[in-house]
C-alpha atoms as a PDB file:
ATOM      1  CA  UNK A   1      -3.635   0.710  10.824  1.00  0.00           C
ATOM      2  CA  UNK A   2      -3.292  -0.400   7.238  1.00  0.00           C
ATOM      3  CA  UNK A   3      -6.832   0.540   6.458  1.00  0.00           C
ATOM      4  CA  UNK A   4      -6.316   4.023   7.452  1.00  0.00           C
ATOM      5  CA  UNK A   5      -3.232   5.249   6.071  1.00  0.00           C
ATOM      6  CA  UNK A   6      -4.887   3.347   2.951  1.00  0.00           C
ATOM      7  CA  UNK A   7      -7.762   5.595   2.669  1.00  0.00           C
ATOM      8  CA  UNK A   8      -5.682   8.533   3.648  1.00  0.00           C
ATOM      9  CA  UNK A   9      -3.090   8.002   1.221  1.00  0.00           C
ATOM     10  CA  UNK A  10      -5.050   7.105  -1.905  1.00  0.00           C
ATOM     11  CA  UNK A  11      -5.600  10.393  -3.402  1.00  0.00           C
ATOM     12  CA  UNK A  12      -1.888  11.130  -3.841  1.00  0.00           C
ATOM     13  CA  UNK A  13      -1.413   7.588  -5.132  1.00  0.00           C
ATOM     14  CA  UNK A  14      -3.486   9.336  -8.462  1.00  0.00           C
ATOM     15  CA  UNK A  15      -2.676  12.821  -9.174  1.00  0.00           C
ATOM     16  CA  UNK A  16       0.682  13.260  -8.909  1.00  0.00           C
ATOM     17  CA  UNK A  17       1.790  11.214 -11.850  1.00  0.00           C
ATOM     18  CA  UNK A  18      -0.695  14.321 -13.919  1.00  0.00           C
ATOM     19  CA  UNK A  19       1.565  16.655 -12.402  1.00  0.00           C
ATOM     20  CA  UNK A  20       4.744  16.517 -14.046  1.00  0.00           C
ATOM     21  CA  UNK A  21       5.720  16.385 -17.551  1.00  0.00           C
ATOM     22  CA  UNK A  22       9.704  15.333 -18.608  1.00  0.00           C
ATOM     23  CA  UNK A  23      10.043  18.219 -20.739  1.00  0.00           C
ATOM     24  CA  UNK A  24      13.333  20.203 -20.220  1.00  0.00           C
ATOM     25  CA  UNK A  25      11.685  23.236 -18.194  1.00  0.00           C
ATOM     26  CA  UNK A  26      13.368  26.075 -16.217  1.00  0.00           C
ATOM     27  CA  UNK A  27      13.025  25.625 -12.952  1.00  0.00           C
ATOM     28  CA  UNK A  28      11.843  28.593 -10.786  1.00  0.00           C
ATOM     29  CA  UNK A  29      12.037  29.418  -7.411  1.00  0.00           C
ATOM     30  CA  UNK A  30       8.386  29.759  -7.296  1.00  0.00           C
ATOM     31  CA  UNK A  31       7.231  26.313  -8.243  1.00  0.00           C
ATOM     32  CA  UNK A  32       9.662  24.886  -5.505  1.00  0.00           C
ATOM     33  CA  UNK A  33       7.615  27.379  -2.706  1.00  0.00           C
ATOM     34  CA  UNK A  34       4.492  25.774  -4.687  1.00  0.00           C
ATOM     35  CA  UNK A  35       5.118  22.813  -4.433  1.00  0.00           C
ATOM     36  CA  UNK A  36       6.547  22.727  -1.009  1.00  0.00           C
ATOM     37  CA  UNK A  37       3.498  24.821   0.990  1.00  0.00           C
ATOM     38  CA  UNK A  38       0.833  22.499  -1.313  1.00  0.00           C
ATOM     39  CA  UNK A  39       3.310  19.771   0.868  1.00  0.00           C
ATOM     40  CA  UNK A  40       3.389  21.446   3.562  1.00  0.00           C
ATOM     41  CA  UNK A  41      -0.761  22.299   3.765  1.00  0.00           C
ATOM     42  CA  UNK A  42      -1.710  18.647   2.511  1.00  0.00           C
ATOM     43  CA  UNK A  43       0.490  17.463   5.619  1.00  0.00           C
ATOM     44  CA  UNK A  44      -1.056  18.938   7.942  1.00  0.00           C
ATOM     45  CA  UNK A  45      -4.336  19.353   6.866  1.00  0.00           C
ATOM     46  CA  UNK A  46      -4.778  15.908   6.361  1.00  0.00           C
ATOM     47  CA  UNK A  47      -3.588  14.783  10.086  1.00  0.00           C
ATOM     48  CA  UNK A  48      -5.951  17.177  11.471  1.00  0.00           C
ATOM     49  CA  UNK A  49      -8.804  15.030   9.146  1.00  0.00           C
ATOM     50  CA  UNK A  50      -7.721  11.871  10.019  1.00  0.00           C
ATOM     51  CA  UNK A  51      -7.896  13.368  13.932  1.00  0.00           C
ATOM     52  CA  UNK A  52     -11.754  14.271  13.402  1.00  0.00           C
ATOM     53  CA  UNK A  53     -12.820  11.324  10.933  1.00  0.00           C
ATOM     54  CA  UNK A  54     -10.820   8.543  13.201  1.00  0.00           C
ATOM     55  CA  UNK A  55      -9.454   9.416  16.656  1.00  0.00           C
ATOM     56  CA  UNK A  56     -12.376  11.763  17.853  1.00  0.00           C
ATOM     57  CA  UNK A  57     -14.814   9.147  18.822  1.00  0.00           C
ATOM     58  CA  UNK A  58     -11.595   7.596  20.972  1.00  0.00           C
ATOM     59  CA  UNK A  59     -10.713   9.026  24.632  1.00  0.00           C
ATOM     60  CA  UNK A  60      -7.581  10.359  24.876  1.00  0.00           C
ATOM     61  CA  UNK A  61      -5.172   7.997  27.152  1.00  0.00           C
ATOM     62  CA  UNK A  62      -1.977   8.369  28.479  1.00  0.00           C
ATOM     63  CA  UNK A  63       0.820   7.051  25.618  1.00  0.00           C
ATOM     64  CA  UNK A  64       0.745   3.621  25.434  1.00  0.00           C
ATOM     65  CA  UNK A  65       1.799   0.607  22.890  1.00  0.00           C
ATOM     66  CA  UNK A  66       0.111  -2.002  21.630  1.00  0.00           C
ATOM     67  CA  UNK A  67       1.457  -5.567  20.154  1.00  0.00           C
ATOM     68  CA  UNK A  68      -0.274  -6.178  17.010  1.00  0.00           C
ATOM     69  CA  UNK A  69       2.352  -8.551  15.226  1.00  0.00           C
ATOM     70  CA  UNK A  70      -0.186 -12.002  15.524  1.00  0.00           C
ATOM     71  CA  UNK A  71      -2.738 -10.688  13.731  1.00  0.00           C
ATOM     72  CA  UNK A  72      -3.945 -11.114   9.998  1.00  0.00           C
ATOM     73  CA  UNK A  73      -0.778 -13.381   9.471  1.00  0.00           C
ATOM     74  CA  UNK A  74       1.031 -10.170   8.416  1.00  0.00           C
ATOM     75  CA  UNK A  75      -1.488  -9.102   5.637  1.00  0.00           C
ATOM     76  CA  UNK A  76      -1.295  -5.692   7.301  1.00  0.00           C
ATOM     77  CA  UNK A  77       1.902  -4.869   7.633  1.00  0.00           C
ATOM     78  CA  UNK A  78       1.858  -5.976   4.208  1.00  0.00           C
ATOM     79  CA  UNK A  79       0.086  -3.074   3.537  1.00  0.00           C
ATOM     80  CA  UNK A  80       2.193  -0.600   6.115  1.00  0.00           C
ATOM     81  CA  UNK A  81       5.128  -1.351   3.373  1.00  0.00           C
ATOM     82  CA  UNK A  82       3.002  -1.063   0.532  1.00  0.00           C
ATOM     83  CA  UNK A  83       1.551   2.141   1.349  1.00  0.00           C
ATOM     84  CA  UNK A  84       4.986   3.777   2.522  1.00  0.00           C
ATOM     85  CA  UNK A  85       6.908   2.649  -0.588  1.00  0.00           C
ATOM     86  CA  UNK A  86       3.958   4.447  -3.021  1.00  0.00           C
ATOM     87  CA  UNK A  87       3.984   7.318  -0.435  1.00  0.00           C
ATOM     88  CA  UNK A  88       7.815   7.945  -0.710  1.00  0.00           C
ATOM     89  CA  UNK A  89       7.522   7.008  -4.775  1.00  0.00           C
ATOM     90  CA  UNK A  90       5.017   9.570  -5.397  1.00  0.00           C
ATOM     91  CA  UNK A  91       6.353  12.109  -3.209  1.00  0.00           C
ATOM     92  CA  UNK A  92       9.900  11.532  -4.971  1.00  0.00           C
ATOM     93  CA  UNK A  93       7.977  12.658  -7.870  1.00  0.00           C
ATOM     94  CA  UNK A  94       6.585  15.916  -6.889  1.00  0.00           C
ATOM     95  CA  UNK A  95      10.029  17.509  -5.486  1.00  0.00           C
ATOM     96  CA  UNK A  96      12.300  16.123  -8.412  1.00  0.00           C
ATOM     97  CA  UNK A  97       9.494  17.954 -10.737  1.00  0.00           C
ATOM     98  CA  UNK A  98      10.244  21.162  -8.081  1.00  0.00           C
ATOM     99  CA  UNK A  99      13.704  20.773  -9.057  1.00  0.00           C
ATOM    100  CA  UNK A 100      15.097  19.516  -5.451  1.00  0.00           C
ATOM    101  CA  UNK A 101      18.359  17.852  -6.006  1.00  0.00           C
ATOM    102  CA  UNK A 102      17.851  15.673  -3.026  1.00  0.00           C
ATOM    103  CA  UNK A 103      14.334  14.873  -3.988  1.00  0.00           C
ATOM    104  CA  UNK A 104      14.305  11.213  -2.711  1.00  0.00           C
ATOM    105  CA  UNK A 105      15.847  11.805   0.692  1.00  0.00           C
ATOM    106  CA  UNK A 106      13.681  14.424   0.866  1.00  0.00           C
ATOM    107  CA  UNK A 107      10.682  12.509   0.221  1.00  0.00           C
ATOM    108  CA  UNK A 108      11.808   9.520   2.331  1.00  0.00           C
ATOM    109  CA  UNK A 109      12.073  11.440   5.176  1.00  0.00           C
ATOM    110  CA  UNK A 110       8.637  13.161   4.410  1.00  0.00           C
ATOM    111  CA  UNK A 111       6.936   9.943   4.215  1.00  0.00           C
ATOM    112  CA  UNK A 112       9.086   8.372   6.879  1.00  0.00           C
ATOM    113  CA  UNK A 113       7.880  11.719   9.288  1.00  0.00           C
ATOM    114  CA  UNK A 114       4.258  11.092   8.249  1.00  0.00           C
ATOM    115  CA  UNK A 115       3.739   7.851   8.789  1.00  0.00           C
ATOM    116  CA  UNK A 116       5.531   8.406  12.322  1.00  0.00           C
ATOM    117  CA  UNK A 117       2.946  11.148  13.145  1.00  0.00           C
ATOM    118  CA  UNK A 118       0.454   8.579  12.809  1.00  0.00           C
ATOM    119  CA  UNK A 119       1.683   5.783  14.988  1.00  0.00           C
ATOM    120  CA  UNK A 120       2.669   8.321  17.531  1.00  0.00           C
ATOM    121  CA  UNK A 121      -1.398   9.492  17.662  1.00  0.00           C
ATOM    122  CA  UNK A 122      -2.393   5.863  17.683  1.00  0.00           C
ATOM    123  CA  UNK A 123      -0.291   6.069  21.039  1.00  0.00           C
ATOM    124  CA  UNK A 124      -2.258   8.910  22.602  1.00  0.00           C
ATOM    125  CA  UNK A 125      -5.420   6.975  21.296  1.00  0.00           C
ATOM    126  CA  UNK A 126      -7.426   4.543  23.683  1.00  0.00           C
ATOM    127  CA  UNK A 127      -9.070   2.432  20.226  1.00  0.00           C
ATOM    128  CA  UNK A 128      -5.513   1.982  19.578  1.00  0.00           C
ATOM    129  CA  UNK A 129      -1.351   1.983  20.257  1.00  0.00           C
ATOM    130  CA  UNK A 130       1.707   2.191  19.100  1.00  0.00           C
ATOM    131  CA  UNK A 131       2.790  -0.548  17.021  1.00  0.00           C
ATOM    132  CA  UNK A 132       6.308  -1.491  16.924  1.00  0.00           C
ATOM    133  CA  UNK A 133       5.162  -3.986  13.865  1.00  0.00           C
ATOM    134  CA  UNK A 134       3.467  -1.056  12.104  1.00  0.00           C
ATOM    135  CA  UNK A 135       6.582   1.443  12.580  1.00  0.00           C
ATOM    136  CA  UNK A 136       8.876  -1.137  11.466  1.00  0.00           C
ATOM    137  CA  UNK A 137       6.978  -2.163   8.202  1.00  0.00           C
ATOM    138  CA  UNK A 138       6.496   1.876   7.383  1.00  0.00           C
ATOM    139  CA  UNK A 139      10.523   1.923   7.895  1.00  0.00           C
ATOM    140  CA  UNK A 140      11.013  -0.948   5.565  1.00  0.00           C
ATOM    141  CA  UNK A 141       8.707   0.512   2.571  1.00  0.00           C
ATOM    142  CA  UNK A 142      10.614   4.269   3.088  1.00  0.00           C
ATOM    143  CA  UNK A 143      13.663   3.198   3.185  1.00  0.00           C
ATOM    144  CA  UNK A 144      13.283   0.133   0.272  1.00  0.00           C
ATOM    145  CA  UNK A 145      12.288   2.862  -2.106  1.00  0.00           C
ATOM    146  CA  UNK A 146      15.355   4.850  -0.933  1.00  0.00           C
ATOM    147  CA  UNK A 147      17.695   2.050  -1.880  1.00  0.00           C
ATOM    148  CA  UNK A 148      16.156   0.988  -5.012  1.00  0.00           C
ATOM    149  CA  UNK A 149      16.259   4.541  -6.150  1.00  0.00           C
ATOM    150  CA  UNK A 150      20.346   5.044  -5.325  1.00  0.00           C
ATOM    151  CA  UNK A 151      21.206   1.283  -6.186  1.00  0.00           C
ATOM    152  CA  UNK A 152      19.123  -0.930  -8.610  1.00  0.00           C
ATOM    153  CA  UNK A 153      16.639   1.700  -9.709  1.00  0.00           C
ATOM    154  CA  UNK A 154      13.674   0.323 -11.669  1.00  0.00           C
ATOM    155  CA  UNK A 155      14.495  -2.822 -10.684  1.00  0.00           C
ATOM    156  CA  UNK A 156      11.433  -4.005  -8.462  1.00  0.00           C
ATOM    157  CA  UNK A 157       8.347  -2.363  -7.440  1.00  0.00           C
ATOM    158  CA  UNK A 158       4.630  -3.045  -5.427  1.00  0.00           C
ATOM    159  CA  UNK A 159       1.190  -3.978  -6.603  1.00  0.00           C
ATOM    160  CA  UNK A 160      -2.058  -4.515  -5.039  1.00  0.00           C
ATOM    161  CA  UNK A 161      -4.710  -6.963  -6.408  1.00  0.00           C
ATOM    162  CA  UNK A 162      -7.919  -7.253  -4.519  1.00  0.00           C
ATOM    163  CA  UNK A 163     -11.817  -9.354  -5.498  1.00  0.00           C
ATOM    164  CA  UNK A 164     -14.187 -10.276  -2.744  1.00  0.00           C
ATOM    165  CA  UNK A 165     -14.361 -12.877  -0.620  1.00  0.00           C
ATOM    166  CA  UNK A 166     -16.965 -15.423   0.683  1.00  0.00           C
ATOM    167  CA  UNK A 167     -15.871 -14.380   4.101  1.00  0.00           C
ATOM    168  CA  UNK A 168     -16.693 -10.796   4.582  1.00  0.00           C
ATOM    169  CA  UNK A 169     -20.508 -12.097   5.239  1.00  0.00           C
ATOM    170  CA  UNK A 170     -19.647 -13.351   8.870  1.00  0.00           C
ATOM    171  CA  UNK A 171     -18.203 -10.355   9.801  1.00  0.00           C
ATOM    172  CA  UNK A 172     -19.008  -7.745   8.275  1.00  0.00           C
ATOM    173  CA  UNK A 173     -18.618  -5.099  10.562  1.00  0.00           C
ATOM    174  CA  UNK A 174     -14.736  -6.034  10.640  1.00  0.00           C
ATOM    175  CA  UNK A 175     -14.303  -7.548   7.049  1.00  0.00           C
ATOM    176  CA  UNK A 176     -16.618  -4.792   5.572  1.00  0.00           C
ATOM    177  CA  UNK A 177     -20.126  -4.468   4.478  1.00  0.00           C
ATOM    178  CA  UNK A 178     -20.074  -3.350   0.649  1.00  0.00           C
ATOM    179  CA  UNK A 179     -17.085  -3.718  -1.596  1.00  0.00           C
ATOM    180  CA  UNK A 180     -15.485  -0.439  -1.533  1.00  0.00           C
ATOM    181  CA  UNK A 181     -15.009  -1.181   2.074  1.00  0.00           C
ATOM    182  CA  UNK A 182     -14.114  -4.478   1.856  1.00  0.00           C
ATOM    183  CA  UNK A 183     -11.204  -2.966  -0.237  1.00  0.00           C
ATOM    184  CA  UNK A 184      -9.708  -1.556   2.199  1.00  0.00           C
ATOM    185  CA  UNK A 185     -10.714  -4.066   5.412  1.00  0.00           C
ATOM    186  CA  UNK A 186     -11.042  -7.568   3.705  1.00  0.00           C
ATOM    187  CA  UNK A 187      -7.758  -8.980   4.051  1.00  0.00           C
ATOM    188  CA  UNK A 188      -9.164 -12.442   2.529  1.00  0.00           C
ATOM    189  CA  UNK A 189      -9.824 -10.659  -0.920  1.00  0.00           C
ATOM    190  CA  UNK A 190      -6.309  -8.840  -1.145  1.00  0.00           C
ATOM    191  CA  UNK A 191      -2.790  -9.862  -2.231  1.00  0.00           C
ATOM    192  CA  UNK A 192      -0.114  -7.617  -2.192  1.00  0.00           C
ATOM    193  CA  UNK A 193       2.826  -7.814  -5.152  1.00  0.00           C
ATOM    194  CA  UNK A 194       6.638  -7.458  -5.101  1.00  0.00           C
ATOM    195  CA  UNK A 195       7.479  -7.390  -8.864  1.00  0.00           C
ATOM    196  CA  UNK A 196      10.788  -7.908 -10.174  1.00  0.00           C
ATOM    197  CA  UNK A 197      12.062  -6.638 -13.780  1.00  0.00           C
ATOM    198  CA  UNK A 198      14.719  -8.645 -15.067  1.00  0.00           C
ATOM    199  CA  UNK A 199      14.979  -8.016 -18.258  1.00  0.00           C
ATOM    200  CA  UNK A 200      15.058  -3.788 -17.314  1.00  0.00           C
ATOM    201  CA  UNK A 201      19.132  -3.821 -17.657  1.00  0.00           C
ATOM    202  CA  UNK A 202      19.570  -6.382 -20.345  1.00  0.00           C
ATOM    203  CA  UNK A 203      16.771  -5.965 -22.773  1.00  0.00           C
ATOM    204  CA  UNK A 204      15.380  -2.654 -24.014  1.00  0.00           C
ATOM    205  CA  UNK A 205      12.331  -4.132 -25.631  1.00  0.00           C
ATOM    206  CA  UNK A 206      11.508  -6.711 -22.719  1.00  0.00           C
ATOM    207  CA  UNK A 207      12.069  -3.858 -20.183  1.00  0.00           C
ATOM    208  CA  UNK A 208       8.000  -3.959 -19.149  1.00  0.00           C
ATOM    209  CA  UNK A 209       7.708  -7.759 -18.597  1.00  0.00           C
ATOM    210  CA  UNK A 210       8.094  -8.540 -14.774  1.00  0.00           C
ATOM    211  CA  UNK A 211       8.167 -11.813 -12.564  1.00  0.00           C
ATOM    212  CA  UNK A 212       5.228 -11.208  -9.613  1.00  0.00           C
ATOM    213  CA  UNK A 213       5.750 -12.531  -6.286  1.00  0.00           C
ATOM    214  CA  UNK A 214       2.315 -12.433  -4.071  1.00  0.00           C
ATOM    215  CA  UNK A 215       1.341 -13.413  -0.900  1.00  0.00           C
ATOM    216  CA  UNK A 216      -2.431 -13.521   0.587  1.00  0.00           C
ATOM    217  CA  UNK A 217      -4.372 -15.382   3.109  1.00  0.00           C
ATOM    218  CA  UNK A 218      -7.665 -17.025   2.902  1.00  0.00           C
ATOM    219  CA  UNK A 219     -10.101 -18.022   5.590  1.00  0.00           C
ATOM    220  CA  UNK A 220      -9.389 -15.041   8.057  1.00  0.00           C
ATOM    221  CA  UNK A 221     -12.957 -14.239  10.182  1.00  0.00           C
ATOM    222  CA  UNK A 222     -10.835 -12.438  12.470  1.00  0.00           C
ATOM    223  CA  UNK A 223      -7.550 -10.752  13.118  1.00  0.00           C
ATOM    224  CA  UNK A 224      -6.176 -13.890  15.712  1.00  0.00           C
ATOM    225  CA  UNK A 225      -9.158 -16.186  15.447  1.00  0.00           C
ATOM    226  CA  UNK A 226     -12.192 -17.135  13.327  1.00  0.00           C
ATOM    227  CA  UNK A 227     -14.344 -16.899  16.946  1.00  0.00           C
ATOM    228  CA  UNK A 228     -15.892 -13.210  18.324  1.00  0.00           C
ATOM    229  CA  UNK A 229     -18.446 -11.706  20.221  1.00  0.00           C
ATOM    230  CA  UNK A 230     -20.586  -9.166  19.139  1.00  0.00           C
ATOM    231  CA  UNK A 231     -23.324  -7.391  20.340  1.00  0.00           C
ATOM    232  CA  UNK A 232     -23.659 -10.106  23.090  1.00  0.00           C
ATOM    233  CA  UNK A 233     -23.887 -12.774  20.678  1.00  0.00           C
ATOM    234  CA  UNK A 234     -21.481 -14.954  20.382  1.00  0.00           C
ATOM    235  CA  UNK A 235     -20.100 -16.703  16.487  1.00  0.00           C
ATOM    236  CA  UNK A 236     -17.693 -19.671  16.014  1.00  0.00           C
ATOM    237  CA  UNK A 237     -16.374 -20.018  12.309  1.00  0.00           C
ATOM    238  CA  UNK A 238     -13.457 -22.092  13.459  1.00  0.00           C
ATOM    239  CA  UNK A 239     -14.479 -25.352  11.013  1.00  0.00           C
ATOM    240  CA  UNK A 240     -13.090 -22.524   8.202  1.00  0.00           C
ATOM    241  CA  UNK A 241      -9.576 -23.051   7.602  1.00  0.00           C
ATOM    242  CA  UNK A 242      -6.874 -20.243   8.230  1.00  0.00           C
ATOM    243  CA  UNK A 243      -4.400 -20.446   5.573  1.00  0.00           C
ATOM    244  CA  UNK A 244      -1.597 -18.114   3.886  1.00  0.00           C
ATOM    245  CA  UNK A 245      -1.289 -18.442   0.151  1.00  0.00           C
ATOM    246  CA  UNK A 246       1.568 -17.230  -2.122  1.00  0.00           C
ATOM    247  CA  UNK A 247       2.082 -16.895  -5.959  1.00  0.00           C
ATOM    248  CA  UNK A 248       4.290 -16.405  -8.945  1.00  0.00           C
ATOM    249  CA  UNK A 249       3.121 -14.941 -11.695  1.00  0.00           C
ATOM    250  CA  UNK A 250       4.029 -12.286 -14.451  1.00  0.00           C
ATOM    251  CA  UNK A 251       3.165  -8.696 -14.992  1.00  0.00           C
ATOM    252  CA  UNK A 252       3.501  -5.843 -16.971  1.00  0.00           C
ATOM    253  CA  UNK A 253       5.126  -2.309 -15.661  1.00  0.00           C
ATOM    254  CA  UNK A 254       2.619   0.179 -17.230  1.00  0.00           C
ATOM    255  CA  UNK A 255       4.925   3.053 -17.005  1.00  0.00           C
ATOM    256  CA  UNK A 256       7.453   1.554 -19.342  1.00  0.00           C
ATOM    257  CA  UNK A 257       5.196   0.474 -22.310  1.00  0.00           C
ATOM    258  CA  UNK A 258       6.160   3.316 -24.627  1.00  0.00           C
ATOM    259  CA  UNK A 259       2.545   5.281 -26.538  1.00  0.00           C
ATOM    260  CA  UNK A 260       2.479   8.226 -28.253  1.00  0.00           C
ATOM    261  CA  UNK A 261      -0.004  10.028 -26.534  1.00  0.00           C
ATOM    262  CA  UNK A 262       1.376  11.104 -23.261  1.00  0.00           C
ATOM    263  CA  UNK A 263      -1.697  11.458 -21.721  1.00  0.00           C
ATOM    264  CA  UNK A 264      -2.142   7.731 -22.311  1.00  0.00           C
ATOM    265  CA  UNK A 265       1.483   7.721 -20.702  1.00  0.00           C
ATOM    266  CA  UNK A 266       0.253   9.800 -17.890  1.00  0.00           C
ATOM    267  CA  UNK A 267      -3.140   7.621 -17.437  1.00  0.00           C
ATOM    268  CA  UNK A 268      -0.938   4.278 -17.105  1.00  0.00           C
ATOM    269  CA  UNK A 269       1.357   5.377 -14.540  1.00  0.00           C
ATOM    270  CA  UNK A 270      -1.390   6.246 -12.496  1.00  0.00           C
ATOM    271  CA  UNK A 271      -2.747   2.884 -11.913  1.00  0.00           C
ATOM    272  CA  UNK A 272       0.580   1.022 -12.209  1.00  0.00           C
ATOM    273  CA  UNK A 273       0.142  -0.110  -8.656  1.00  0.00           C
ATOM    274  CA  UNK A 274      -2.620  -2.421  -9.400  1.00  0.00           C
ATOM    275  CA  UNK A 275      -1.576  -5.920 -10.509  1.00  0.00           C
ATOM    276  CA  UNK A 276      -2.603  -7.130 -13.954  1.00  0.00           C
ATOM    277  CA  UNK A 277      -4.594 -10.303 -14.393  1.00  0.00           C
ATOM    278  CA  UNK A 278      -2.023 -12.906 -15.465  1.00  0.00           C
ATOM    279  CA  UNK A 279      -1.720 -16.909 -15.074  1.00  0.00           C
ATOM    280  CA  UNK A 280      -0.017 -17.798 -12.034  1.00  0.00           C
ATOM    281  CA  UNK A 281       0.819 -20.676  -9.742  1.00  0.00           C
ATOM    282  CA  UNK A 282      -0.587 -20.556  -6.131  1.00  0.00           C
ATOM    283  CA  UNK A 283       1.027 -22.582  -3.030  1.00  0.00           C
ATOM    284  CA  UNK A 284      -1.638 -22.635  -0.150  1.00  0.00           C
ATOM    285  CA  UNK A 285      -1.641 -25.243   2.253  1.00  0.00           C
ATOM    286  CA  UNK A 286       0.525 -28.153   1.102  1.00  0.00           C
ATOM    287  CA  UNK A 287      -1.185 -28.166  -2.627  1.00  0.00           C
ATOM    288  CA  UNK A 288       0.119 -26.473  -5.571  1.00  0.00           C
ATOM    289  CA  UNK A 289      -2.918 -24.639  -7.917  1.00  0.00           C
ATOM    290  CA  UNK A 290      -2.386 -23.387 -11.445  1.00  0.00           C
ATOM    291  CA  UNK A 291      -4.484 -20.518 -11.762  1.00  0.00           C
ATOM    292  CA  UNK A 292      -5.340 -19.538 -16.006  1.00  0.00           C
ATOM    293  CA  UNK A 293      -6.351 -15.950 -14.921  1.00  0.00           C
ATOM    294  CA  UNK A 294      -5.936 -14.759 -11.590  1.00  0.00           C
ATOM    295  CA  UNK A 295      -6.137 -11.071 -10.499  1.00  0.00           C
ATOM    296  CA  UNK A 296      -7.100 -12.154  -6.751  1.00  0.00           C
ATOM    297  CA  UNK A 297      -7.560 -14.882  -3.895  1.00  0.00           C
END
């Protein structure tokens, strides 16, 4: 599921962060009917697209689940969290700009809802199924950004780092065939980010320098396995080595470098889910790596 709420979700990961300025404005009653039909439409509209692009070529069964917590090593509900957290985040954004006092319950329920909505069609779907594993990782990323926000705000937040593989070439039609797919379906090439600002509350000037936390995996042909059939043919890749991989590194929160262009401002907030390239130390296997420069697996 990971790869679809992915693609779904990555247009509001970019303009909302263009919509909103901090200037002291009056708020009117029209831009919080704006803002909440644009909501409202882009809700909708967009589960009726994902019906058509994803679910149509799928018979419709009876509502059923499905157990998807041995697969990918957790890579993917790695990306549940990360894409529910960034959901609620830039959703919190649009309603406190409307002026909602209540903005981030409001958007954690939103997201929360959505997310739901999804799982529960996966259900009806006979390509798919409800995941327990997927609801429960779309619960944790809601409701993390929900505590942060009314607890330790700024204090941690989510990054994505992602370069290709070697792996995607034996199987392709999983792993993806050119890179903007493998993106979104390589799990090999990804590693997700929890980073942690320390110095936010203590000091002012060091308030953008975070410690990174990633995990990844390396050596994944296939969701449980590295052997499939396809197309009546029949491929063994087990002599490749299935291994999970975490790191420690640094990294910079874009949104709290201070420019004076506030388009700049704007621009850097934007991406500030994508990890910068930093050193880092890597732990895969039993073997500790220093890596100079590493943006990805």
């Amino acid at each position: 599921m990971n790869i679809r709420l992915f693609v779904c979700l990555a247009i509001p990961f970019l303009f909302p962060s263009f919509s909103y300025s901090n200037d002291s404005l009056l708020i009117s009653k029209k831009r919080k009917i704006f803002i909440g039909t644009s909501t409202a439409v882009a809700y909708s509209g967009s589960l009726v697209y994902l019906n058509q692009i994803w679910y149509k070529p799928y018979h419709t069964s009876r509502f059923h689940f499905f157990n998807d917590n041995a697969e990918w090593a957790k890579m993917d509900k790695c990306g549940h969290i990360f894409t529910a957290w960034h959901t609620t985040h830039y959703l919190n954004q649009i309603y406190s700009y409307a002026g909602y006092k209540h903005s981030q319950s409001i958007s954690t329920l939103i997201a929360w809802t959505y997310l739901l909505n999804i799982e529960i069609m996966d259900g009806f779907s006979s390509g798919w199924g409800f995941s327990w594993g997927d609801f429960t990782a779309n619960t944790i990323g809601t409701l993390a950004y929900w505590l942060q926000n009314n607890y330790v705000p700024d204090l941690f937040s989510l990054k994505f780092s992602f370069i290709s593989s070697p792996y995607a070439q034996y199987n392709p039609s999983l792993l993806g065939k050119s890179f903007y797919e493998q993106i979104i379906k390589d799990y090999n090439g990804q590693i997700y980010w929890l980073n942690i600002s320390p110095f936010y509350h203590w000091k002012q000037n060091m308030e953008w320098l975070c410690l990174s936390f990633g995990y990844g995996i390396d050596g994944f042909i296939g969701a449980k396995t590295n052997i499939y059939y396809r197309n009546n043919q029949y491929y063994d890749y087990s002599s490749i080595s299935r291994q999970q991989q975490f790191y420690l590194s640094i990294d910079i929160d874009l949104s709290k470098l201070k420019t004076h262009k506030k388009w700049l401002h704007q621009v850097l907030k934007s991406i500030n889910w994508i990890k910068i390239p930093a050193p880092a130390l890597e732990w895969k296997g039993n073997n500790l790596y220093f890596r100079p420069l590493l943006f990805s697996n």
